[in-house]
C-alpha atoms as a PDB file:
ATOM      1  CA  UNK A   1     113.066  63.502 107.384  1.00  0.00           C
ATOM      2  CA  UNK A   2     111.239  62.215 110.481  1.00  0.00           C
ATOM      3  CA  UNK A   3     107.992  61.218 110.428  1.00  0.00           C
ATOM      4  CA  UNK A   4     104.906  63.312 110.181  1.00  0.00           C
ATOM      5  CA  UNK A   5     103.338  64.101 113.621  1.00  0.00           C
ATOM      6  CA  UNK A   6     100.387  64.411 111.756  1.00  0.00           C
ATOM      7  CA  UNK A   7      98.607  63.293 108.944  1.00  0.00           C
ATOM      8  CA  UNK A   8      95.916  64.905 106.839  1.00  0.00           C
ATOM      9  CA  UNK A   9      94.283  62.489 103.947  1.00  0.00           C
ATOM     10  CA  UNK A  10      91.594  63.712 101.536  1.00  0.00           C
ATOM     11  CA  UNK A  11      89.863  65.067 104.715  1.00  0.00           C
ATOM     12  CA  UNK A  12      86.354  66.380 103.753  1.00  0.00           C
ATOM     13  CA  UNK A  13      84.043  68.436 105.100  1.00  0.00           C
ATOM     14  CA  UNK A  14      80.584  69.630 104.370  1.00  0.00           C
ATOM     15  CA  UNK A  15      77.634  71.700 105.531  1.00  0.00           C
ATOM     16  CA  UNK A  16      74.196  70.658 104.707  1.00  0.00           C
ATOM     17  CA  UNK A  17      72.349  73.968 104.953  1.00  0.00           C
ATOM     18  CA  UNK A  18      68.656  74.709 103.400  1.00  0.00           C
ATOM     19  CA  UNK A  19      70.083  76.033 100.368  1.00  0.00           C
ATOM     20  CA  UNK A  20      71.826  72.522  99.813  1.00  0.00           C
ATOM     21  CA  UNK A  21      74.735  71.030 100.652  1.00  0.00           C
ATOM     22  CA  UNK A  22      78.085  73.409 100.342  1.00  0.00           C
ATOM     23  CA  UNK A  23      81.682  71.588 100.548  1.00  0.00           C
ATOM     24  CA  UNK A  24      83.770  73.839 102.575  1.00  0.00           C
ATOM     25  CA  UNK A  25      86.751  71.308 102.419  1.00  0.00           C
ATOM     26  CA  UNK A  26      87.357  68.900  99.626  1.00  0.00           C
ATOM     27  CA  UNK A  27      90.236  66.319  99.451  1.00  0.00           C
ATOM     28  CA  UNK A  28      92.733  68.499 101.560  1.00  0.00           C
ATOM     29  CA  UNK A  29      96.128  66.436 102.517  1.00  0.00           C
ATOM     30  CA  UNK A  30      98.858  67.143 104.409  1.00  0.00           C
ATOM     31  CA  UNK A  31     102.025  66.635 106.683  1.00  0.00           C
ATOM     32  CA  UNK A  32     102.895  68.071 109.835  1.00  0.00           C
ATOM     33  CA  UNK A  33     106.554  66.986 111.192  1.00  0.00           C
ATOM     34  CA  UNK A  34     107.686  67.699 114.321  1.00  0.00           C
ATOM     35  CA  UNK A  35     109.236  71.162 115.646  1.00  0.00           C
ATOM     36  CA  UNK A  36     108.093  72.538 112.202  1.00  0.00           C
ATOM     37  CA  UNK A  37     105.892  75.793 111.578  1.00  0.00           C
ATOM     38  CA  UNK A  38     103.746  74.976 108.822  1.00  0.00           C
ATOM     39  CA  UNK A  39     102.044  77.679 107.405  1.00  0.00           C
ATOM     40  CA  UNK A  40      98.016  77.001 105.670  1.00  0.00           C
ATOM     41  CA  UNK A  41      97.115  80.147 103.660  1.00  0.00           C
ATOM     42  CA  UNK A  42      94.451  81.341 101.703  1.00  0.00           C
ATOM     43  CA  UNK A  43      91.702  83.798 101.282  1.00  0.00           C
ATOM     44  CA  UNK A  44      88.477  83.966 103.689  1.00  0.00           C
ATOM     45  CA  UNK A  45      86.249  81.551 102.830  1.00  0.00           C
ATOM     46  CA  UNK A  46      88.893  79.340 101.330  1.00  0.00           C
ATOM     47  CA  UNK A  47      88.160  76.404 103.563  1.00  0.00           C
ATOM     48  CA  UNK A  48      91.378  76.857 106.319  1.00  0.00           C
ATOM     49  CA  UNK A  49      89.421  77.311 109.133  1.00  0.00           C
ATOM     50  CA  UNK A  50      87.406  74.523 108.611  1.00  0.00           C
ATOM     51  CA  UNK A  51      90.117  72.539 108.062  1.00  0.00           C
ATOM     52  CA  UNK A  52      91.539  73.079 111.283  1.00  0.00           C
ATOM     53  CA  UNK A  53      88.155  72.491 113.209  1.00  0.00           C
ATOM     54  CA  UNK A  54      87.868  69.173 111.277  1.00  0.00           C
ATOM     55  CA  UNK A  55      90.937  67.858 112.824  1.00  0.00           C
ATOM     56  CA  UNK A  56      89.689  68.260 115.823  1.00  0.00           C
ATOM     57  CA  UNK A  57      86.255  67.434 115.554  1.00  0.00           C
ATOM     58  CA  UNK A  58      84.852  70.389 116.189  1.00  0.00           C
ATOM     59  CA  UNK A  59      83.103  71.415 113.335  1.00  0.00           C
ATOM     60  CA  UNK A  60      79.448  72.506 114.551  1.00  0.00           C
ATOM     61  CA  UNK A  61      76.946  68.838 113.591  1.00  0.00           C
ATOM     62  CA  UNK A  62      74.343  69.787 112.211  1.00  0.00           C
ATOM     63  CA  UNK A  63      74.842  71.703 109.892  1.00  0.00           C
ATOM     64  CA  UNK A  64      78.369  70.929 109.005  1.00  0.00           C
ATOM     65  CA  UNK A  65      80.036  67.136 108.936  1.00  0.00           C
ATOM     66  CA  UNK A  66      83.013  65.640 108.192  1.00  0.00           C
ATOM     67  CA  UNK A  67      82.069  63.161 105.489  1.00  0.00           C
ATOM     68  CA  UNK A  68      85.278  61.446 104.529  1.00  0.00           C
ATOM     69  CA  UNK A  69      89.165  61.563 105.293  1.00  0.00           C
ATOM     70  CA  UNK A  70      91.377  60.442 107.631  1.00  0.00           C
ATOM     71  CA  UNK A  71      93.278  62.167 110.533  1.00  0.00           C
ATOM     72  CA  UNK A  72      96.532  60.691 112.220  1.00  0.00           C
ATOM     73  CA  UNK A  73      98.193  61.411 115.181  1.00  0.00           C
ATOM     74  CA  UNK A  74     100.766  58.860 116.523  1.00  0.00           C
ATOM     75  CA  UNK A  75      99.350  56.380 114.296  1.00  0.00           C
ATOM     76  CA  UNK A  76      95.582  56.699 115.555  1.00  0.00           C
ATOM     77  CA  UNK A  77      93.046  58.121 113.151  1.00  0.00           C
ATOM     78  CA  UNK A  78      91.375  60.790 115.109  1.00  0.00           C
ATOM     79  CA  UNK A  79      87.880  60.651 113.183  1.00  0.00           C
ATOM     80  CA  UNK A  80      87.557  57.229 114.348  1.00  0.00           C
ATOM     81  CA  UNK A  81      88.360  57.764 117.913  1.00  0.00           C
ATOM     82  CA  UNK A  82      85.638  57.312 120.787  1.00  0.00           C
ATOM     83  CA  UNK A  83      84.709  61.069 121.294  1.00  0.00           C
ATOM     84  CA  UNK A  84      86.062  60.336 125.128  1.00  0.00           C
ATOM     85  CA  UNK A  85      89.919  59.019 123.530  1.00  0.00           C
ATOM     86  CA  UNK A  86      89.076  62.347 121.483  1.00  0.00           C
ATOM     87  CA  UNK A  87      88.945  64.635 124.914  1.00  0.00           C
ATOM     88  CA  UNK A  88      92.508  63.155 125.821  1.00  0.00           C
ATOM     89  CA  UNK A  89      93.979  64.421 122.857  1.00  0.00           C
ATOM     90  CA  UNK A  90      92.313  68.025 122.529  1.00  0.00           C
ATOM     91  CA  UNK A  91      93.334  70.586 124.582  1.00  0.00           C
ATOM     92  CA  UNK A  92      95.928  68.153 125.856  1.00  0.00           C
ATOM     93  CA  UNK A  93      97.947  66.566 123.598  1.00  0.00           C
ATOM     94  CA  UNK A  94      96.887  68.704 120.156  1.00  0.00           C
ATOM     95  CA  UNK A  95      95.823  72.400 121.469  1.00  0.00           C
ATOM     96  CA  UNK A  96      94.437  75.322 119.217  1.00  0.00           C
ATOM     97  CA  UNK A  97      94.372  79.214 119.559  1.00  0.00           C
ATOM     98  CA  UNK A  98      90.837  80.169 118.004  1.00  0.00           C
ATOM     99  CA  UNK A  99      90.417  83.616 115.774  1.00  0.00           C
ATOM    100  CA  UNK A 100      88.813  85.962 117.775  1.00  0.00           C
ATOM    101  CA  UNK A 101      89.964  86.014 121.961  1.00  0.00           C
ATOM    102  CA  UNK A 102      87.201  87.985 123.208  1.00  0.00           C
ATOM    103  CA  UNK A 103      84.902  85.252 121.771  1.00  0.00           C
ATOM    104  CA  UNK A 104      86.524  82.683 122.388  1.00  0.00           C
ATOM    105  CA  UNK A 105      87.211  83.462 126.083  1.00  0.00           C
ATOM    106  CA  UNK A 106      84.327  83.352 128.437  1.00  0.00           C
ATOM    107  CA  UNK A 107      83.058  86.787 129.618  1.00  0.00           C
ATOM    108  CA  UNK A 108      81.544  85.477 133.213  1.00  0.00           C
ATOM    109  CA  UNK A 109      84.956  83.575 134.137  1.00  0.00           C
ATOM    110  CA  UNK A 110      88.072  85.286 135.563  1.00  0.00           C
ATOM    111  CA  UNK A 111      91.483  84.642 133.610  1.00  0.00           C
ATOM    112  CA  UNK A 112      92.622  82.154 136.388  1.00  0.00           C
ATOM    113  CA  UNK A 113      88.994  80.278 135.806  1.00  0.00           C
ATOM    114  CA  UNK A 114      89.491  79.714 132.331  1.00  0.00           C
ATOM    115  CA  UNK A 115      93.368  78.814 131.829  1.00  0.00           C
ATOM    116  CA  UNK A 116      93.291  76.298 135.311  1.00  0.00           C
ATOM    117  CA  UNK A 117      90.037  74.477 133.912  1.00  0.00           C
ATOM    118  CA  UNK A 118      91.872  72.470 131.194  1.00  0.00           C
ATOM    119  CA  UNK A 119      94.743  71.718 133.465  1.00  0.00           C
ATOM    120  CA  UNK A 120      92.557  70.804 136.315  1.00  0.00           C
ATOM    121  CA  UNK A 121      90.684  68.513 133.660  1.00  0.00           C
ATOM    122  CA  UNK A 122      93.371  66.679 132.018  1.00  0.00           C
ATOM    123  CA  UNK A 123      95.806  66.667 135.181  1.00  0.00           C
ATOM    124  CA  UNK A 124      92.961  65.387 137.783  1.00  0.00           C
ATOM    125  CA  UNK A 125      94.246  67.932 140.573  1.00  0.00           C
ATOM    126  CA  UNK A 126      92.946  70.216 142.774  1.00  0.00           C
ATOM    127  CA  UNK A 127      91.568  73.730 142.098  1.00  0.00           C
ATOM    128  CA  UNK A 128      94.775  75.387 144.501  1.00  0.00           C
ATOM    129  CA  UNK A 129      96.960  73.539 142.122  1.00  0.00           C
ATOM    130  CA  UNK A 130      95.600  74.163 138.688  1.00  0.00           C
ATOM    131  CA  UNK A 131      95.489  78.003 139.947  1.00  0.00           C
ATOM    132  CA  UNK A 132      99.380  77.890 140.850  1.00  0.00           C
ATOM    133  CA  UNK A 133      99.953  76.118 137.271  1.00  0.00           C
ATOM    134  CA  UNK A 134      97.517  78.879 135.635  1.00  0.00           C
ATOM    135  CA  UNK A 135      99.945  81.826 137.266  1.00  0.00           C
ATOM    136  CA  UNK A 136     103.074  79.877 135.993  1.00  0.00           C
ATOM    137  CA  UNK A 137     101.559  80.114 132.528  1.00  0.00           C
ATOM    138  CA  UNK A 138     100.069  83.356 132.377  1.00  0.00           C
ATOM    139  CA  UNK A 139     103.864  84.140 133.379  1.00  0.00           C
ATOM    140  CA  UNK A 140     105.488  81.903 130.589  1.00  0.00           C
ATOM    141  CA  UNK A 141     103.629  83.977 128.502  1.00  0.00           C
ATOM    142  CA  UNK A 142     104.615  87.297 129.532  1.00  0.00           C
ATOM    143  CA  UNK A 143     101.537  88.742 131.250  1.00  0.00           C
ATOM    144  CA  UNK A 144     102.655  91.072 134.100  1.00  0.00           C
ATOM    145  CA  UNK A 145     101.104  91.175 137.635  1.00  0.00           C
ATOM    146  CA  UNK A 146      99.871  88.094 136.375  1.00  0.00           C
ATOM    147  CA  UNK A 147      98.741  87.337 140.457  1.00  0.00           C
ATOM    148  CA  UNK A 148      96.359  89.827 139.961  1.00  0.00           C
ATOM    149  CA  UNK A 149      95.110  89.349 136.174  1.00  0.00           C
ATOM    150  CA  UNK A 150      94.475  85.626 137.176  1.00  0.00           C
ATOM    151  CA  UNK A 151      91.326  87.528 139.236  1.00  0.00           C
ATOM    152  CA  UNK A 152      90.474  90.136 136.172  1.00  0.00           C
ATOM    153  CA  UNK A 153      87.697  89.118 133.085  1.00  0.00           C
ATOM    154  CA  UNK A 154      88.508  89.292 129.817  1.00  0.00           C
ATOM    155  CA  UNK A 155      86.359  92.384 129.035  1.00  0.00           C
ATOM    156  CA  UNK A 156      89.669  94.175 131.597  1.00  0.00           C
ATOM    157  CA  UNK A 157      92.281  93.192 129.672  1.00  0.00           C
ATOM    158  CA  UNK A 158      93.278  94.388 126.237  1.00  0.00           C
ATOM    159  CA  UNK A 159      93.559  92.423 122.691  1.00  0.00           C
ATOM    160  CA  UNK A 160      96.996  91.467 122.706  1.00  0.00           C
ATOM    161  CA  UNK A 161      96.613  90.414 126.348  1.00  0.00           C
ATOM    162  CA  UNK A 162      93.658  88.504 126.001  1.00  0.00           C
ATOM    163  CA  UNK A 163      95.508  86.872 123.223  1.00  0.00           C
ATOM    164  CA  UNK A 164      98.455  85.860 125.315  1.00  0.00           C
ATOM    165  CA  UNK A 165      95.501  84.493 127.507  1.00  0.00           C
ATOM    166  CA  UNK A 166      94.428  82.308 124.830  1.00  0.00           C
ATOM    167  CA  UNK A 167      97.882  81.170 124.258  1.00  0.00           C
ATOM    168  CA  UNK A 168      98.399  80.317 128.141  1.00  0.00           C
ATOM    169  CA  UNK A 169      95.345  77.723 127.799  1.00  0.00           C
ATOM    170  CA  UNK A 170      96.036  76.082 124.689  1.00  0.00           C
ATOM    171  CA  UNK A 171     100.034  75.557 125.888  1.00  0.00           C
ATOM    172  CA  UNK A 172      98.998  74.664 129.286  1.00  0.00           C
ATOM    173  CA  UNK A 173      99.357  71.214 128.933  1.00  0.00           C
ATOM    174  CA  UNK A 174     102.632  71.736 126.748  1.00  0.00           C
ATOM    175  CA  UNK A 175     100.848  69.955 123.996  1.00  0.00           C
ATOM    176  CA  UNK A 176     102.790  68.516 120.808  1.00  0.00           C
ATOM    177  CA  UNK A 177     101.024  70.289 118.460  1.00  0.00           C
ATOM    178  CA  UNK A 178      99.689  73.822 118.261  1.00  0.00           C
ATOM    179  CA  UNK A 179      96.918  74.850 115.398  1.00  0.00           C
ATOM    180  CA  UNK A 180      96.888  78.526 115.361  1.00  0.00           C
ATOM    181  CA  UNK A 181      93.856  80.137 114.184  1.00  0.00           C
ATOM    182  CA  UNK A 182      94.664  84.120 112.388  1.00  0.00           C
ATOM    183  CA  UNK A 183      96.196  84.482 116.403  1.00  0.00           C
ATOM    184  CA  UNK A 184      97.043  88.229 115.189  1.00  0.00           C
ATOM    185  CA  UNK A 185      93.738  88.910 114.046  1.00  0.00           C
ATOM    186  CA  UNK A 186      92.375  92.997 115.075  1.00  0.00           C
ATOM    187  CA  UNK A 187      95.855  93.459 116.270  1.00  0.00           C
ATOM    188  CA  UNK A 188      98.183  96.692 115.343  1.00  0.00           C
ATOM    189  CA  UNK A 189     101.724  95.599 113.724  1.00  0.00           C
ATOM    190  CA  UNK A 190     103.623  95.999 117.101  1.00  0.00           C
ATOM    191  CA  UNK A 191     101.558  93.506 118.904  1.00  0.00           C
ATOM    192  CA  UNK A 192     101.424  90.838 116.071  1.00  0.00           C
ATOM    193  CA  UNK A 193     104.645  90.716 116.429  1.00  0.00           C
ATOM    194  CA  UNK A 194     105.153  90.422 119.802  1.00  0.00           C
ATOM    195  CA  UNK A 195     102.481  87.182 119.892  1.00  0.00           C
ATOM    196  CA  UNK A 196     104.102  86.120 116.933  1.00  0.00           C
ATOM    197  CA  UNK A 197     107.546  86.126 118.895  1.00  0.00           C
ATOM    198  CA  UNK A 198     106.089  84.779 122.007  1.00  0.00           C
ATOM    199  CA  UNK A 199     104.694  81.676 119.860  1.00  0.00           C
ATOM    200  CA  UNK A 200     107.951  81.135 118.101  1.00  0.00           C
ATOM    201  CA  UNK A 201     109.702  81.373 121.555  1.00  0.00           C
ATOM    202  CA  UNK A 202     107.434  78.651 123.337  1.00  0.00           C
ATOM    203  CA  UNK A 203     107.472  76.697 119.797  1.00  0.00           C
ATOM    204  CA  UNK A 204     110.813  76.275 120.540  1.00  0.00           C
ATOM    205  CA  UNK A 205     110.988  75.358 123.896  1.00  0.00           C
ATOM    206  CA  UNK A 206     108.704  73.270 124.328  1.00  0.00           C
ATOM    207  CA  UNK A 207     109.352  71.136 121.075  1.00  0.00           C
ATOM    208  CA  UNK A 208     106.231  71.848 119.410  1.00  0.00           C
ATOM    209  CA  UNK A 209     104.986  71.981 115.985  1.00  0.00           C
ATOM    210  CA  UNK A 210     102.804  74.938 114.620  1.00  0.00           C
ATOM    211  CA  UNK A 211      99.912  75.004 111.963  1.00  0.00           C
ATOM    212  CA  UNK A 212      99.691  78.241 111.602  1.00  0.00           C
ATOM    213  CA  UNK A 213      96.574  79.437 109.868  1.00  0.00           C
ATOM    214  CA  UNK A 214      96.808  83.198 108.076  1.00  0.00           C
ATOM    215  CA  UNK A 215      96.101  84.992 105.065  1.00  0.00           C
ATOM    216  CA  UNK A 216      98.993  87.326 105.644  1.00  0.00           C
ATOM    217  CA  UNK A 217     101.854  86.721 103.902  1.00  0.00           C
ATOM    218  CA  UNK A 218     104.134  88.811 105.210  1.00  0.00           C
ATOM    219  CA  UNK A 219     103.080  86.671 108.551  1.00  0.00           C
ATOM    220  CA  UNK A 220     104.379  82.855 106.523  1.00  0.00           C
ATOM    221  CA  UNK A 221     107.284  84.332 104.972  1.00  0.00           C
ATOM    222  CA  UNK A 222     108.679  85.518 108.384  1.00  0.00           C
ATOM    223  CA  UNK A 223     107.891  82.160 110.305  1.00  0.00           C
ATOM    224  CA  UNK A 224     106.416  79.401 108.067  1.00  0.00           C
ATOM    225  CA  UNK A 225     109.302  76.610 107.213  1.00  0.00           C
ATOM    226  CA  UNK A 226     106.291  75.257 104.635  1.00  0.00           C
ATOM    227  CA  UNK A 227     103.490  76.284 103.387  1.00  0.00           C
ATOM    228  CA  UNK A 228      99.878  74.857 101.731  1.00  0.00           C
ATOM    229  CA  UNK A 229      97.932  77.189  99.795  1.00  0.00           C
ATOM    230  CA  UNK A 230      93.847  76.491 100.173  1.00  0.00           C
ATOM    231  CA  UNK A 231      91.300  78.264  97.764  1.00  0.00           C
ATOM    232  CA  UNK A 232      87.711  76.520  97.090  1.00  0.00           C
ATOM    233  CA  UNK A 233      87.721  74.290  99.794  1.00  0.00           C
ATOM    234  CA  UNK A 234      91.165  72.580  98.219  1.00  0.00           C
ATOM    235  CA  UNK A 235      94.677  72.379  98.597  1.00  0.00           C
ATOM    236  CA  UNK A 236      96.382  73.908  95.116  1.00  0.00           C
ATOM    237  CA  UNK A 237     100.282  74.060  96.389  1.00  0.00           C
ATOM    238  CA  UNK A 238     102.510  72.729  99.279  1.00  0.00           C
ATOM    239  CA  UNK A 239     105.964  74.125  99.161  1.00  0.00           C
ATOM    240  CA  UNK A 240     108.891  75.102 101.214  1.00  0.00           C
ATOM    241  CA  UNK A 241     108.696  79.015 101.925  1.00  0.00           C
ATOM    242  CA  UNK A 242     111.573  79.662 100.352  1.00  0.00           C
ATOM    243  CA  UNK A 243     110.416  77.939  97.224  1.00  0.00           C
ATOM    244  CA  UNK A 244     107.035  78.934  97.251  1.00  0.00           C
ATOM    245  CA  UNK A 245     107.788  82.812  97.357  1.00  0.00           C
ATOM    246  CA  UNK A 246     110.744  82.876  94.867  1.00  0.00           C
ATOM    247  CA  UNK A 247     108.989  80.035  92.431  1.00  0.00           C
ATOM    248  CA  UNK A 248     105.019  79.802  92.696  1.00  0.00           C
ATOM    249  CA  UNK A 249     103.738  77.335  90.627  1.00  0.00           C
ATOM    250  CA  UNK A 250     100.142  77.290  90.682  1.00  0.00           C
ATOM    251  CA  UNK A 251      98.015  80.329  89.156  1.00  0.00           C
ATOM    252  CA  UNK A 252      96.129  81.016  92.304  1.00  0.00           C
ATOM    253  CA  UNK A 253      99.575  80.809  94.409  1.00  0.00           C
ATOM    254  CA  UNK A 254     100.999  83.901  91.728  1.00  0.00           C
ATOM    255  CA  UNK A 255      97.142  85.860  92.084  1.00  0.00           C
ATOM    256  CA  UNK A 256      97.560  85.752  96.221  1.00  0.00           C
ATOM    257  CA  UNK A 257     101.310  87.064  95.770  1.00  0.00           C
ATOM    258  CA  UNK A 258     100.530  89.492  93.164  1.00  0.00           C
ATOM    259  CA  UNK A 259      98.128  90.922  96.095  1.00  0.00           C
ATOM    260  CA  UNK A 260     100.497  91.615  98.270  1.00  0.00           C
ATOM    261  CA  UNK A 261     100.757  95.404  98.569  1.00  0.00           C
ATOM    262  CA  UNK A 262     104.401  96.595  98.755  1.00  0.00           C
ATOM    263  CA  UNK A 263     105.810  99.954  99.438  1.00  0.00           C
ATOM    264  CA  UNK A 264     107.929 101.580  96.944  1.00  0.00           C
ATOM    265  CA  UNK A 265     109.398  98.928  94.086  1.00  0.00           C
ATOM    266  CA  UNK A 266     108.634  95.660  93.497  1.00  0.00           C
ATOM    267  CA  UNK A 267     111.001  93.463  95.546  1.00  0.00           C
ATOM    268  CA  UNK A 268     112.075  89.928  95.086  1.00  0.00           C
ATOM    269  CA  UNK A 269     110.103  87.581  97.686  1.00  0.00           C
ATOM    270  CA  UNK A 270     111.988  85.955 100.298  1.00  0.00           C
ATOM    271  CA  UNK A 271     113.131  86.693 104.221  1.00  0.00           C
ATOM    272  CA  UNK A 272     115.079  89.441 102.739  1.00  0.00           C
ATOM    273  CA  UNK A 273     112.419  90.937 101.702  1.00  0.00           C
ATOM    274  CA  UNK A 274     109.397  90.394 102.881  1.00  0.00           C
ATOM    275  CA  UNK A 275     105.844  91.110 102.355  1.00  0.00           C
ATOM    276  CA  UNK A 276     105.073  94.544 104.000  1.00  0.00           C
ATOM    277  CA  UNK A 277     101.467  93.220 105.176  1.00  0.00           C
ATOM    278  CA  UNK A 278     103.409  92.381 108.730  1.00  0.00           C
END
């Protein structure tokens, strides 16, 4: 095995609200290796989100803060990092598709605005530049007339295309990891898999690895090479996705499969047969 692109150690993260103080993540480890699709499941609520946010420091101070842990990418702990050595790395060399694209994008910018800003950042070039760069990406990612959607806001364009939008800015600076936030979220079946094929697709070539953050299933057993199941705030089971689907361990693990709806008879899990959530 190589070794891990990134490391997650008893990362913890809380939010001090009136009420008191709530963990939302407690003690989570993990690996990421390179070119790998790992999969971080879960229910809403379970903590996976946060999780992901943590690692980049973007959890919302007050009222949440990450209170212990470590983070490692190339040997650097990122929670220790200058929030300016922080910048370099997010967006850049780490990138992240949020949840929800029409909140996440900007309503006031055009497309072209919003996917040349991080290039224009990061690269130190000039607007005409990070615009051609922005078409060659909204391209890369399938968009068509994408001359003319660089000019368009996101309220014009529909979910799975703002979606590909988001995808074009967080792989703009081909970045050597890509945290994937529920990016099929309010989409119809034909469209989730489209994005999930277009993610799979640039995954491969540009050399990246995937966290891929879901609570669908059928979603991890079709792309996931491992998998860490969350609930409470805490990690319960890290498997393979073979393994994890044909031999659950953990209690909560069997409860999350068990909720699976199939249609017709129960099936054995695996890529053979595969959750019917996708």
């Amino acid at each position: 095995m190589p070794d891990p692109i990134l490391q997650v150690k008893n990362l913890k993260t809380c939010f001090y609200l009136m009420e008191g103080v709530v963990p939302a993540v407690e003690d989570v480890s993990f690996d990421l290796y390179p070119r790998e699709t790992l999969g971080l499941v879960g229910e809403s609520g379970s903590g996976k989100s946060v999780t992901a946010l943590s690692i980049l420091r973007l959890v919302q101070d007050p009222p949440g803060k990450i209170v212990g842990g470590h983070v490692f990418f190339e040997g650097r702990d990122i929670l220790t990092l200058p929030e300016k050595e922080v910048r370099k790395i997010r967006g850049n060399r780490i990138s992240m598709i949020f949840q929800e694209p029409m909140t996440s994008l900007n309503p006031v910018l055009t497309i072209g605005d919003q996917v040349a800003e991080g290039i224009i950042l990061h690269e130190g070039i000039r607007k005409s530049e990070g615009m051609e760069k922005a078409v060659e990406m909204l391209k890369k990612v399938e968009i068509p007339d994408a001359g003319r959607r660089m000019r368009e806001y996101p309220h014009q364009l529909s979910g799975g295309m703002r979606q590909r939008v988001m995808i074009a800015i967080a792989l703009a600076m081909r970045p050597d990891i890509l945290i994937a936030d529920e990016p099929t979220t309010a989409l119809d079946v034909t469209i989730q898999a489209q994005i999930l094929d277009l993610i799979a697709t640039l995954k491969e070539s540009l050399g990246m690895a995937v966290l891929l953050i879901t609570h669908n299933l059928g979603i991890i057993a079709e792309v996931a090479d491992r998998v860490v199941v969350m609930t409470e705030g805490k990690v319960v089971e890290t498997a393979d996705v073979y393994t994890l689907f044909e031999r659950p361990q953990h209690p909560y693990t069997k409860r999350l499969l068990a909720a699976c709806p199939r249609l017709g008879e129960p099936q054995r899990w695996g890529r053979k047969n595969r959750c019917s959530l996708k």
